[in-house]
PDB file of N, CA and C in Angstrom:
ATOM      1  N   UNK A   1      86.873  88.616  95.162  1.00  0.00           N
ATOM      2  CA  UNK A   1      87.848  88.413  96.196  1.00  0.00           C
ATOM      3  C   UNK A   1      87.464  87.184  97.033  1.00  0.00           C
ATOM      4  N   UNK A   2      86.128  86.956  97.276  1.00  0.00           N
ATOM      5  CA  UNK A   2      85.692  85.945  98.361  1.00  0.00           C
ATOM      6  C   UNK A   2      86.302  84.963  97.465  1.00  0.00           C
ATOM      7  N   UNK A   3      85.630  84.362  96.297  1.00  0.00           N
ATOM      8  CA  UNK A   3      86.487  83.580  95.538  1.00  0.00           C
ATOM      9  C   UNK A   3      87.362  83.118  95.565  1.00  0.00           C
ATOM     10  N   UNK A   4      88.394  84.484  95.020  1.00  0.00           N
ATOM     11  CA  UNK A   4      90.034  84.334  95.044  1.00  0.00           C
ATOM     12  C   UNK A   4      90.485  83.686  96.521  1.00  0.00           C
ATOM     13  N   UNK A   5      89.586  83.319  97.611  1.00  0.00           N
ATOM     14  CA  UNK A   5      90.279  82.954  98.770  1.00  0.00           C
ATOM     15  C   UNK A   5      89.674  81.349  98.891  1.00  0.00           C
ATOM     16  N   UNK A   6      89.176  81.300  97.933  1.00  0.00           N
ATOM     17  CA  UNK A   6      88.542  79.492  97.957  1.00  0.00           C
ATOM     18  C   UNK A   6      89.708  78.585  97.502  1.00  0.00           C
ATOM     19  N   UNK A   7      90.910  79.096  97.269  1.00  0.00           N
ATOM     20  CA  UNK A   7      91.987  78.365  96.228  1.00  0.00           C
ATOM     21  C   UNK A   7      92.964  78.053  97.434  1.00  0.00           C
ATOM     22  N   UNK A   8      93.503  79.208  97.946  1.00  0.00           N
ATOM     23  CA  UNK A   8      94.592  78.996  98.881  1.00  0.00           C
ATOM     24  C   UNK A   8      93.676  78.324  99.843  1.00  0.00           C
ATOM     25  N   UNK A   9      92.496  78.210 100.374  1.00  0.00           N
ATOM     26  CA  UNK A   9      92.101  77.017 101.351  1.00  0.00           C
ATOM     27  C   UNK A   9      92.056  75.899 100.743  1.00  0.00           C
ATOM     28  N   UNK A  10      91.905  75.584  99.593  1.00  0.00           N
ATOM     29  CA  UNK A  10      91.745  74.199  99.241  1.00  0.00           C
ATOM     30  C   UNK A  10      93.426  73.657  99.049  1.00  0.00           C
ATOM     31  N   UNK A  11      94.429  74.314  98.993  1.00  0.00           N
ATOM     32  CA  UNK A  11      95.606  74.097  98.281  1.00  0.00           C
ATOM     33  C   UNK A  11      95.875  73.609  99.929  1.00  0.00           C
ATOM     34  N   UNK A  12      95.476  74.738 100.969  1.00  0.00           N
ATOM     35  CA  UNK A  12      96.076  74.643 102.265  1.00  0.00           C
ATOM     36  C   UNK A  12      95.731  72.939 102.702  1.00  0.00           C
ATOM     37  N   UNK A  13      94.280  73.116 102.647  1.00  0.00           N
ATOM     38  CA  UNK A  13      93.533  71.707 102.628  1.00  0.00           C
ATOM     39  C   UNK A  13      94.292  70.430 102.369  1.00  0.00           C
ATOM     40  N   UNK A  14      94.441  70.804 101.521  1.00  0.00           N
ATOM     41  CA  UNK A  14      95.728  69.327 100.427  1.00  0.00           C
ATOM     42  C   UNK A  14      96.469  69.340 101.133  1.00  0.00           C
ATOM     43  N   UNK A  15      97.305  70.373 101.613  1.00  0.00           N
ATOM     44  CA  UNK A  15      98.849  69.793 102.131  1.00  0.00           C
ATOM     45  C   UNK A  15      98.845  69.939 103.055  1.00  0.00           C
ATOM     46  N   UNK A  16      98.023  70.320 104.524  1.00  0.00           N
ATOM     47  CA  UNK A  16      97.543  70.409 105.985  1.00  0.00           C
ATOM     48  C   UNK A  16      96.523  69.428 106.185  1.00  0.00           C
ATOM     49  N   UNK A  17      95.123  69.182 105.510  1.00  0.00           N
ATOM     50  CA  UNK A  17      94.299  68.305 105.896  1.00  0.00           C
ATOM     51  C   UNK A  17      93.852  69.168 107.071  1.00  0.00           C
ATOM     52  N   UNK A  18      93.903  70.215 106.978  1.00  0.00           N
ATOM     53  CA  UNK A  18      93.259  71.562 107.779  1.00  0.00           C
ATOM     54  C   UNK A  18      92.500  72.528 107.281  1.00  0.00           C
ATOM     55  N   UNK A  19      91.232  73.295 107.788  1.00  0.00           N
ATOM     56  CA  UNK A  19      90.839  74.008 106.514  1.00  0.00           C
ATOM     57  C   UNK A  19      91.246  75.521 106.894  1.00  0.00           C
ATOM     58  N   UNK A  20      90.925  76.161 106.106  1.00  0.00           N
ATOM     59  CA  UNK A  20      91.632  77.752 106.592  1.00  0.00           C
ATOM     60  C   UNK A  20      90.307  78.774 107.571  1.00  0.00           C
ATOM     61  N   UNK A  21      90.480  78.984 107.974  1.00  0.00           N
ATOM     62  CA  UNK A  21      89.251  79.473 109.236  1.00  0.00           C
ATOM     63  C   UNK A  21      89.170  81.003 109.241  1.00  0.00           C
ATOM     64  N   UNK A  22      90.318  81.985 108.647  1.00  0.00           N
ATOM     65  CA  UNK A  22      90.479  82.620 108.792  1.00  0.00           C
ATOM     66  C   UNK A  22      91.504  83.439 107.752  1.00  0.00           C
ATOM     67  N   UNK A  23      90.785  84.582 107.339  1.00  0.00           N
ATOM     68  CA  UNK A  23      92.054  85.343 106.536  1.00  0.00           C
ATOM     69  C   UNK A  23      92.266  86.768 106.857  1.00  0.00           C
ATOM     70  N   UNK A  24      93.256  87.452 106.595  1.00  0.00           N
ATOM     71  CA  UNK A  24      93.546  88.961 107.229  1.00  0.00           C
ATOM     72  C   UNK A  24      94.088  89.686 106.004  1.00  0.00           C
ATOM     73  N   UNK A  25      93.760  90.905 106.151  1.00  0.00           N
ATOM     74  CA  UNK A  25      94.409  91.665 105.315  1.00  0.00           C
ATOM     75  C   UNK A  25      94.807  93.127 106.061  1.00  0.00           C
ATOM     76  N   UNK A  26      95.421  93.852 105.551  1.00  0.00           N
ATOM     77  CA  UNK A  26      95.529  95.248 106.405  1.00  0.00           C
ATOM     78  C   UNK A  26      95.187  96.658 104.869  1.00  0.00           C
ATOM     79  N   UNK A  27      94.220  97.456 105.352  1.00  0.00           N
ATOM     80  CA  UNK A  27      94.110  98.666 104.197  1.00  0.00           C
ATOM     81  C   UNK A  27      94.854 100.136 104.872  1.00  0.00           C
ATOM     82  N   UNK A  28      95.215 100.464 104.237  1.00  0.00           N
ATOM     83  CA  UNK A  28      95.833 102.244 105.026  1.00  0.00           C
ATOM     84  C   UNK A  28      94.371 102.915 104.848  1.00  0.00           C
ATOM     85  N   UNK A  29      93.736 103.237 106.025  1.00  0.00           N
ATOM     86  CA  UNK A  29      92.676 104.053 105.793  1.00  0.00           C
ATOM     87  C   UNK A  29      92.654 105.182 105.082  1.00  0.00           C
ATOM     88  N   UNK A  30      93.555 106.117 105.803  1.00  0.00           N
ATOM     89  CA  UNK A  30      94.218 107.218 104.953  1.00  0.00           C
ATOM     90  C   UNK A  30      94.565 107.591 103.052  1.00  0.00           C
ATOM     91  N   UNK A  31      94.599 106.162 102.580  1.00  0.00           N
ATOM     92  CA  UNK A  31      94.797 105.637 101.245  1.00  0.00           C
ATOM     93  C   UNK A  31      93.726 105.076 100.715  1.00  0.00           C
ATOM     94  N   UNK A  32      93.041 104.430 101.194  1.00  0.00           N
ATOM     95  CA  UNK A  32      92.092 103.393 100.911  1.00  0.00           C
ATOM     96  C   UNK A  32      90.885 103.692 101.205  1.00  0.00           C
ATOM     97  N   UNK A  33      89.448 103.426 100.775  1.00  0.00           N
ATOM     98  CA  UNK A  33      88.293 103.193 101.363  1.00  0.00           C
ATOM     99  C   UNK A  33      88.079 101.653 102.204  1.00  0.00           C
ATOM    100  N   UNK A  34      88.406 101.053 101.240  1.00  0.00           N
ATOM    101  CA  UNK A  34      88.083  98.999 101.432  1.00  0.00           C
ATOM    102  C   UNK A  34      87.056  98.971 101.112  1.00  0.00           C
ATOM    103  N   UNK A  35      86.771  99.180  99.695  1.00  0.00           N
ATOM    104  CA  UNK A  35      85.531  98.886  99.226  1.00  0.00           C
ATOM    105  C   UNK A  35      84.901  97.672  99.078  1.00  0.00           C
ATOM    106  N   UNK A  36      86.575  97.030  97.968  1.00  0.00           N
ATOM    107  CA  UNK A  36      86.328  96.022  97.562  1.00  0.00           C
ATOM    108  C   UNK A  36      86.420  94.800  98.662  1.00  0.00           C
ATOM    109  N   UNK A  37      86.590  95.211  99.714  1.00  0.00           N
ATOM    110  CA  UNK A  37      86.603  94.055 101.102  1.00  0.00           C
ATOM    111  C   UNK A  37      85.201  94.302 101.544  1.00  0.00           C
ATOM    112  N   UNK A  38      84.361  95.406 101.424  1.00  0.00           N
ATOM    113  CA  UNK A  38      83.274  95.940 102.155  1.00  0.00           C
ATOM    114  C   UNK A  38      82.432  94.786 101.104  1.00  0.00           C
ATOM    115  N   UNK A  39      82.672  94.752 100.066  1.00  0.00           N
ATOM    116  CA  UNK A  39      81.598  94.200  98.755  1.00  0.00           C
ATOM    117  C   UNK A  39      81.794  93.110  99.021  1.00  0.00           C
ATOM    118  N   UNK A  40      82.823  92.366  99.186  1.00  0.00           N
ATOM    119  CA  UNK A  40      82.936  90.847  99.451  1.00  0.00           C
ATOM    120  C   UNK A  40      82.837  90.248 101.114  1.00  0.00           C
ATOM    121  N   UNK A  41      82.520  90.954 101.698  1.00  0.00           N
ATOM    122  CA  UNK A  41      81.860  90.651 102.901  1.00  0.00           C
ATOM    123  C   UNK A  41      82.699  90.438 104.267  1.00  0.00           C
ATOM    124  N   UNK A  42      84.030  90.539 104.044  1.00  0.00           N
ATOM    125  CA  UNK A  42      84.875  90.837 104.960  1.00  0.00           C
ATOM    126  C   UNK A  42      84.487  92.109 106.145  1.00  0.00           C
ATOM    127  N   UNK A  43      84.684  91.855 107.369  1.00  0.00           N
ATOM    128  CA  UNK A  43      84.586  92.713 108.683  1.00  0.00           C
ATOM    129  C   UNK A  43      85.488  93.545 108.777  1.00  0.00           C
ATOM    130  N   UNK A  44      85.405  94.697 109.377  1.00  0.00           N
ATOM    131  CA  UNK A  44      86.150  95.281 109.896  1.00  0.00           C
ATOM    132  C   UNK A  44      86.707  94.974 111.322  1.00  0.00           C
ATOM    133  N   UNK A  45      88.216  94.367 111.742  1.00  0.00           N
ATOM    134  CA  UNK A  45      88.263  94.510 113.663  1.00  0.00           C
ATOM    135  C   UNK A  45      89.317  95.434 114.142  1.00  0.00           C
ATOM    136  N   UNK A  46      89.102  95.719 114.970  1.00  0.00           N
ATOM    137  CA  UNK A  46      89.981  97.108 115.663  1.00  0.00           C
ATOM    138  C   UNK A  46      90.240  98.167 114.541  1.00  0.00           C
ATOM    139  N   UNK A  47      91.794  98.951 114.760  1.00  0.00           N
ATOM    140  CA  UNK A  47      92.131 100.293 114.281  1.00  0.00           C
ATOM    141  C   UNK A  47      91.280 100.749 114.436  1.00  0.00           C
ATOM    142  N   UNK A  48      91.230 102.536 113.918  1.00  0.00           N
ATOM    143  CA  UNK A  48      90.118 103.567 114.059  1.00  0.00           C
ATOM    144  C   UNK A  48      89.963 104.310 112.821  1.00  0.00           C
ATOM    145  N   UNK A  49      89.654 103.275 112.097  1.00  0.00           N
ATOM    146  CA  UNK A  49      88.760 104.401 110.297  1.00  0.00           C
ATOM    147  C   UNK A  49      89.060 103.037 109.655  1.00  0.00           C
ATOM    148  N   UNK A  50      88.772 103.579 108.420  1.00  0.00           N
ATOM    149  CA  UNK A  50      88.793 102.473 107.254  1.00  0.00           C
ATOM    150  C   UNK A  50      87.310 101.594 107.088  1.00  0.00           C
ATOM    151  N   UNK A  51      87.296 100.143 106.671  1.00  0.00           N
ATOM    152  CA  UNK A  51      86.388  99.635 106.669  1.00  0.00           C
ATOM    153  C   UNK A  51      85.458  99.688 107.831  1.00  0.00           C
TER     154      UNK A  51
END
């Protein structure tokens, strides 16, 4: 996943000449663990459960 997010910054890069600083995602705790966000090194901020 960390990876998969090296593409859309470089693409952003090209056509902004900006780099990407930041990415978000949302998991349903209730549904989800967020493993695969836990493994690739993504934080958890706010809500209450999940990652």
């Amino acid at each position: 996943m960390k990876l998969m997010l090296g593409r859309p910054s470089q693409d952003w890069q090209a056509a902004w000449h900006h780099p990407v600083a930041l990415a978000g995602t949302f998991v349903d705790p209730q549904r989800y663990q967020g493993t695969a966000y836990q493994v690739s090194g993504w934080s958890r901020l706010g809500g209450n459960g999940g990652l």
